[in-house]
Protein backbone atom coordinates (compact mmCIF):
# COMPACT_ATOMS: atom_id res chain seq x y z
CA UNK A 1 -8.56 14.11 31.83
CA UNK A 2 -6.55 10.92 31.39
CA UNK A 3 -6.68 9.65 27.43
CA UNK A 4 -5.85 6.50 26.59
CA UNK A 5 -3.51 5.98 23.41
CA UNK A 6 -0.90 3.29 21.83
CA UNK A 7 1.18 3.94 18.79
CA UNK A 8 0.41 1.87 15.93
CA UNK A 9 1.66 2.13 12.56
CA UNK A 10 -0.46 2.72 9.44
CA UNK A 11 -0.72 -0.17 6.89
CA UNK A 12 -2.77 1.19 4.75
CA UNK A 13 -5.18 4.66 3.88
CA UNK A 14 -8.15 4.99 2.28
CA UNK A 15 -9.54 7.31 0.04
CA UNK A 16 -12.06 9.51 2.55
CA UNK A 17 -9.63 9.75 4.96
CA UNK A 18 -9.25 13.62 6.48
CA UNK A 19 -10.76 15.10 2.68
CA UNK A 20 -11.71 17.94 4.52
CA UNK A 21 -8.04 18.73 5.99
CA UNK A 22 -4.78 20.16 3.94
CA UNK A 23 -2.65 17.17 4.53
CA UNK A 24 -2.87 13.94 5.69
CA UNK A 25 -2.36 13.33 9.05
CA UNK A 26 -0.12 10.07 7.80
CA UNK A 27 0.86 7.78 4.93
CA UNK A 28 1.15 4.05 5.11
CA UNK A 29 4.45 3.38 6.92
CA UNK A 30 4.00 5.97 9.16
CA UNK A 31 4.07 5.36 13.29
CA UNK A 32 1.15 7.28 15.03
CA UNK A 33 -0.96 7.27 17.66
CA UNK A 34 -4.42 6.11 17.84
CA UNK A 35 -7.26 5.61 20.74
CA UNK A 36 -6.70 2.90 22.52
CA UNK A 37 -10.10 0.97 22.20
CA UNK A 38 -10.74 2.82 18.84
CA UNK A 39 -11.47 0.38 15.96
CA UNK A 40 -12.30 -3.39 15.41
CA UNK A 41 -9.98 -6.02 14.46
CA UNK A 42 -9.93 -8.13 11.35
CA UNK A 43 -7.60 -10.27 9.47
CA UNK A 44 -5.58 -9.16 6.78
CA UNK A 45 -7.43 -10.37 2.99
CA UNK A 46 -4.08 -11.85 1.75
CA UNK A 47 -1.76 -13.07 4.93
CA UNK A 48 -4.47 -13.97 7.27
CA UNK A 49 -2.89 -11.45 10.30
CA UNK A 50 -5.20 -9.20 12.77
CA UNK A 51 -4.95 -6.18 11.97
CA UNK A 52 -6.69 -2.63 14.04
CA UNK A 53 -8.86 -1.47 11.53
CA UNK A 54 -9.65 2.37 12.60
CA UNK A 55 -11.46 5.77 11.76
CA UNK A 56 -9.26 8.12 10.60
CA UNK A 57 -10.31 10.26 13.39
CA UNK A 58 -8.65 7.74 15.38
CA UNK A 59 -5.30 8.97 14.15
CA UNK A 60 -4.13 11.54 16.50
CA UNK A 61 -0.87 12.34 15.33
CA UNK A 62 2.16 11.28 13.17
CA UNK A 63 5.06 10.60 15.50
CA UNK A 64 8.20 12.53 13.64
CA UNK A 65 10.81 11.21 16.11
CA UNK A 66 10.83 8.01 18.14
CA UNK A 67 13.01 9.25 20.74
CA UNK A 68 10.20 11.31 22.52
């Protein structure tokens, strides 16, 4: 099975996300990688950009090291 994925980086978290896991799976400022048609897109409240707005079970991982 072939996945699709892009990295992304997290802007933002809200409250429900992954309350049933130990840790968060990431923080805002953190690059990860997400489904690749997951989500909608919306602009931003206050600057008016288009942002990926996505489930946290969208979130696969946090990517530690940007060299992989």
């Amino acid at each position: 099975i072939t996945m699709a994925e892009q990295r992304a980086t997290v802007v933002a978290v809200g409250p429900e996300a992954w309350r049933d896991e130990r840790e968060p799976r990431a923080r805002s400022g953190d690059k990860v990688m997400i489904s690749a048609y997951a989500g909608t897109m919306a602009p931003g409240p206050k600057d008016g950009k288009m942002y990926r707005v996505v489930n946290a079970n969208d979130i696969f991982l946090r990517i530690a090291d940007e060299t992989i």
